[in-house]
Structures are given as structure tokens and as C-alpha cells.
Protein backbone atom coordinates (compact mmCIF):
# COMPACT_ATOMS: atom_id res chain seq x y z
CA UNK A 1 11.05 5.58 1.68
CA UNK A 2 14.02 7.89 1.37
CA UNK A 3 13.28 10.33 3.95
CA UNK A 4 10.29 11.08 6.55
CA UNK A 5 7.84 13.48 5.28
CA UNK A 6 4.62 14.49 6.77
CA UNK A 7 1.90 12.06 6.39
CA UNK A 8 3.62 10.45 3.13
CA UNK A 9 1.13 7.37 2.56
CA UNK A 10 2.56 4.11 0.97
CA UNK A 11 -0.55 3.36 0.48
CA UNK A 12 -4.24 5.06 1.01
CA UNK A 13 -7.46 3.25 0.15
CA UNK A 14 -10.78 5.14 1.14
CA UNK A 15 -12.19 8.74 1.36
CA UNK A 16 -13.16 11.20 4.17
CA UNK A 17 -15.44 8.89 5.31
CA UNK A 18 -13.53 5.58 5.55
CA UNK A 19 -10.23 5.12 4.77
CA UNK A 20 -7.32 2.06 5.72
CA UNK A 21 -4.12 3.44 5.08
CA UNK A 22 -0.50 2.97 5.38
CA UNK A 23 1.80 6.09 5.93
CA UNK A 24 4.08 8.34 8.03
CA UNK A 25 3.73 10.75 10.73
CA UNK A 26 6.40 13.14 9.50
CA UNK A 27 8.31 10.68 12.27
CA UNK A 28 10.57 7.97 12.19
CA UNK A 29 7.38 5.69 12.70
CA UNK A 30 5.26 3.99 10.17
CA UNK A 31 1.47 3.93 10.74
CA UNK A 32 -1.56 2.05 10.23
CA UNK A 33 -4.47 3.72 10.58
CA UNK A 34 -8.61 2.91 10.03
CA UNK A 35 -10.65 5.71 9.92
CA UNK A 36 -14.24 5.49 10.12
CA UNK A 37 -15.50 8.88 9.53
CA UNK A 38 -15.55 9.61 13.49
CA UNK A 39 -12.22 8.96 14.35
CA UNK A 40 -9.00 7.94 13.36
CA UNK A 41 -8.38 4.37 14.61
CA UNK A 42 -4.32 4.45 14.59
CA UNK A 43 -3.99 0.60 14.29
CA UNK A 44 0.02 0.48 14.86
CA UNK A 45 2.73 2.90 14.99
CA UNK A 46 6.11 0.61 14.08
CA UNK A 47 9.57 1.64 12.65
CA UNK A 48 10.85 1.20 9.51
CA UNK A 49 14.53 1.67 7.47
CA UNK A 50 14.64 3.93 4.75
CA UNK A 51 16.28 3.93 1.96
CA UNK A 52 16.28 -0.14 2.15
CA UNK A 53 13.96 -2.48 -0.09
CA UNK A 54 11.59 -4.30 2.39
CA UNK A 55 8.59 -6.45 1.98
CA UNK A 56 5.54 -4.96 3.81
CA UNK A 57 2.63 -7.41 4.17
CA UNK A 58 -0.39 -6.12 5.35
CA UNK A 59 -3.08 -8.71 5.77
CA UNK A 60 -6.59 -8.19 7.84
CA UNK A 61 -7.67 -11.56 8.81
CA UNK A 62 -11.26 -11.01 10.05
CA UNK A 63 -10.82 -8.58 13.44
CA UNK A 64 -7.23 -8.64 13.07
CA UNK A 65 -4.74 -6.15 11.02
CA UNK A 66 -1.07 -7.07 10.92
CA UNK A 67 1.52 -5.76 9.74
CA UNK A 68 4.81 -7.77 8.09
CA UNK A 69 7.93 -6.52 7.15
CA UNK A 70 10.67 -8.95 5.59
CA UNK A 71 8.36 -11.83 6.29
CA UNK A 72 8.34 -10.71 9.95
CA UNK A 73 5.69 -10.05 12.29
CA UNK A 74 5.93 -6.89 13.50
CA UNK A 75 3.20 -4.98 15.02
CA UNK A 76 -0.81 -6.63 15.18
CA UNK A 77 -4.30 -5.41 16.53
CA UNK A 78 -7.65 -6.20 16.74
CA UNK A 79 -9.57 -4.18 14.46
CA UNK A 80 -12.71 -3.98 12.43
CA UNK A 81 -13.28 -0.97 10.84
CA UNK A 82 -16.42 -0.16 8.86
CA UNK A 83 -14.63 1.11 5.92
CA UNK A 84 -13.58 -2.40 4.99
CA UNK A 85 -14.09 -2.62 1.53
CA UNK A 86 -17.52 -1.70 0.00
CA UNK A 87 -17.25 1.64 1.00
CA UNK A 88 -14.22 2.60 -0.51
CA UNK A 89 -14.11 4.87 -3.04
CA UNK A 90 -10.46 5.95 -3.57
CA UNK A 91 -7.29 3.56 -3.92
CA UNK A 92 -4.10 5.53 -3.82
CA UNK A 93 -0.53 4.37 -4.08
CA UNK A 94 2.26 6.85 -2.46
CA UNK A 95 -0.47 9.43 -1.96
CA UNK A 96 -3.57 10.04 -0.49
CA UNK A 97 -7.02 11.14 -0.68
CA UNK A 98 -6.10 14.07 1.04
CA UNK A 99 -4.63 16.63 -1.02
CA UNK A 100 -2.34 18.34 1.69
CA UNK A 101 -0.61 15.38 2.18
CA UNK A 102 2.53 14.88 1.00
CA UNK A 103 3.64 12.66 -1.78
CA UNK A 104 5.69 9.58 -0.98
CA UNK A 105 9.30 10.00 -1.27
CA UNK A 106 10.43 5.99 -1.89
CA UNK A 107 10.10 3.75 -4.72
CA UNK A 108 7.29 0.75 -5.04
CA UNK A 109 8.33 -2.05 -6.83
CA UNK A 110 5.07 -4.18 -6.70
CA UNK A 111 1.83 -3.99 -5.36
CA UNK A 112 -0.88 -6.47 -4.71
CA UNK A 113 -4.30 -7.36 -3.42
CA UNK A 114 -5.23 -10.54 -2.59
CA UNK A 115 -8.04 -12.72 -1.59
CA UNK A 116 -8.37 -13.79 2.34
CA UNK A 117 -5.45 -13.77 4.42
CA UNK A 118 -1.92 -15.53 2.96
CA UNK A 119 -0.48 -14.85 6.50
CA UNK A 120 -0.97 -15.94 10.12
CA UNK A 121 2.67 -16.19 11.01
CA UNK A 122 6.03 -15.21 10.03
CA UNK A 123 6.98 -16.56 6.71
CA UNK A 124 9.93 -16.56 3.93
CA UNK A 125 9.26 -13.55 1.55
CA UNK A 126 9.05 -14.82 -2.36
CA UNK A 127 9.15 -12.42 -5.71
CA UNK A 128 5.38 -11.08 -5.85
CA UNK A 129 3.45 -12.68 -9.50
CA UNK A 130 -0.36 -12.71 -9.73
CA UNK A 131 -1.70 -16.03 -8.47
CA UNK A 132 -5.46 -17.51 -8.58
CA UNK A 133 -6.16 -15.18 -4.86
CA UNK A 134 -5.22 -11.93 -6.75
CA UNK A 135 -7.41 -9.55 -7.00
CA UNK A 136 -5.19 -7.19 -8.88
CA UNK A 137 -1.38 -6.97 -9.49
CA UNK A 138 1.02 -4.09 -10.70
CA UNK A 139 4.80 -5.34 -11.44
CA UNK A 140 5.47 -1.64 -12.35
CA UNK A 141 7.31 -2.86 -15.42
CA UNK A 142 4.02 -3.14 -17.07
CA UNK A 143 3.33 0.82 -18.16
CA UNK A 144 1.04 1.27 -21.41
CA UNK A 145 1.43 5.34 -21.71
CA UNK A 146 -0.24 6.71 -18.36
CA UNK A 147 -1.28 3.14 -17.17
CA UNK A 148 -0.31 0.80 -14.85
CA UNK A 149 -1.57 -2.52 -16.39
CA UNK A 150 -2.96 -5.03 -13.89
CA UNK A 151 -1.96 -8.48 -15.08
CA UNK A 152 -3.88 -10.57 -12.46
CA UNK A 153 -6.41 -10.67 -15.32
CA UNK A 154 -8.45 -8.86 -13.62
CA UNK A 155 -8.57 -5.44 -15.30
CA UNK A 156 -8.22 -2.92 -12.40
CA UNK A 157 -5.80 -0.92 -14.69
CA UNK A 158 -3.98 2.23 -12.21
CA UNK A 159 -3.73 5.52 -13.86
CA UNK A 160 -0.82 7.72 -13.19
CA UNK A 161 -0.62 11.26 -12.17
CA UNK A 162 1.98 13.47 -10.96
CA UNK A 163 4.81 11.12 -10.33
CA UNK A 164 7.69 12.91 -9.12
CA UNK A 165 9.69 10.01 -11.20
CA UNK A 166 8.88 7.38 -13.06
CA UNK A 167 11.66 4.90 -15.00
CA UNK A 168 11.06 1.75 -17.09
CA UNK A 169 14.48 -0.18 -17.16
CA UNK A 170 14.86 -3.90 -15.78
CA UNK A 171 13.17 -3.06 -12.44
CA UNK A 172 11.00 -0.05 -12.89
CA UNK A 173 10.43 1.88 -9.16
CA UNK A 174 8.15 4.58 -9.29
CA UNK A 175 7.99 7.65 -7.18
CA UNK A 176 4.81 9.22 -6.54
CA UNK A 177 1.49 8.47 -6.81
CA UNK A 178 -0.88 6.05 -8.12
CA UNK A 179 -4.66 6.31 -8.43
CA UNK A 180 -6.24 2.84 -8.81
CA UNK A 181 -9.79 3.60 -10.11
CA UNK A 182 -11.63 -0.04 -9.96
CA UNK A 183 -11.42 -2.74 -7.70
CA UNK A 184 -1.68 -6.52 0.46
CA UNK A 185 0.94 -6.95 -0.30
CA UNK A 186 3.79 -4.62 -1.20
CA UNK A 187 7.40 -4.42 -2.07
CA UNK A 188 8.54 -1.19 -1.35
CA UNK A 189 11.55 0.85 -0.65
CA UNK A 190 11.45 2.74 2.36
């Protein structure tokens, strides 16, 4: 993330009625939230650098949302939102499924979904590559025209829209959004 904007979302997945997402408050706090189409269940508020790459790990292990940064615990609650997963409709990356939010302004790296939880305790971050738990991947390296390809295998191919920037060179950030229309962990710049 280069600067603090407004309820800039690393990551959104959901709609009006059920949504997990991972943002900003237009503060220098990051925050979790799970909301259920009554209210908005702020999991964690927790700071974060910016303009630093960082390894965010989110994992839900049953009634329990944490949050990772650098391989490092650093924020946790007890949580069970309804939302969690069938009723998802949306999956955005550096935007969200509301339209008057704004766009993130940071770079992603990698992005990744994975089956059950990889994380209980701290642990030593590794390069992110599509494994037998992934349920999709995007090394954002792999671009076919206005695609993110999704080489866990699994075909949950992103489309891209609106990105503020986009570069393919060696590592390949992009800024802006992502709309993943089928189907955590991140490595993002904040």
C-alpha cells in the first residue's frame, strides 16, 4: 500500500449481503471485517507499513480468523460469519464490491487460496507456488491479454478491469483491481 485511502480493500470477497474483506479505514489501520448482511463484524483493526513488501496471511481455522504479517501473528478473533463461502458471489482483488470505494493504491505480487488452515502459529514466510491445497493461484506474471491465469490447475482464471497500472517485467505488481469470477494468502506491498 503506498498511501491510506478510504476504504482501499486488498482484498474483498462477497456482496451486500455477505462479504470477508481485507482493507483500510482511510487510517493508518488495516481491517478485517465479516459482514453478514446485518452488520459489519470488524474482526481486527491492526497496523501496517506502507510502501514495504509484506506477507499477509489470512487463514480462518473453523471460529477463528487471524491475521499474519511477515510470518507473524498479529491480530486473531473468534469469528464465524455466515458469508463463509457458499454465499459469495463477488471475489475482488484491490477493490471492492462497492463501487464508492476506492481503488487500492499498492502493488500485489501473488495471491492465493488454499484448502484448510496452513497456519496455527507463527511461521517462516516461503515464495508462494500452487501446491496440492490450492484452490487457485495468480503469480501475476502469468497475464494472457485481460487475464490473470490461475495455474493451480484449477481454472479460476481473474479478469482485469481498470487497473490504474499494470507491468509485466521479472516481477509483475499490479495496481488496481482484480475481479475473480469462479471459485489466503497474499504477498502484497503495502
Amino acid at each position: 500500500m503506498n498511501d491510506f485511502r478510504a476504504w482501499s480493500r486488498a482484498w474483498d470477497f462477497g456482496a451486500d449481503t455477505g462479504a470477508v474483506f481485507v482493507g483500510n479505514t482511510g487510517t493508518e489501520s488495516t481491517l478485517v471485517a465479516c459482514f453478514t448482511g446485518v452488520k459489519n463484524d470488524n474482526v481486527f483493526a491492526c497496523s501496517l507499513p506502507l510502501d514495504e513488501w509484506v506477507t499477509i496471511a489470512a487463514v480462518w481455522d473453523e471460529d477463528v480468523f487471524r491475521l499474519y504479517v511477515d510470518g507473524k501473528q498479529i491480530c486473531s478473533r473468534a469469528t464465524k460469519p455466515s458469508a463463509f463461502p457458499s454465499s459469495w458471489s463477488g471475489y475482488y482483488l484491490g477493490n471492492s464490491n462497492w463501487r464508492i470505494d476506492a481503488l487500492l493504491f499498492g502493488d500485489i505480487d501473488a495471491f492465493s487460496i488454499k484448502k484448510g488452515a496452513l497456519y496455527s502459529r507463527d511461521y517462516e514466510p516461503k515464495p508462494l507456488a500452487p501446491d496440492d491445497r490450492s484452490i487457485l493461484f495468480y503469480g501475476f506474471e502469468h497475464v494472457k491479454g485481460a487475464l490473470v491465469m490461475d495455474t493451480s490447475g484449477n481454472d479460476n482464471h481473474a479478469q482485469l478491469f481498470g487497473a490504474w497500472r499494470f507491468t509485466v517485467a521479472g516481477r509483475a505488481p499490479i495496481g488496481g483491481p482484480v475481479y475473480v469470477k469462479n471459485a489466503v494468502e497474499e504477498r502484497i506491498r503495502l
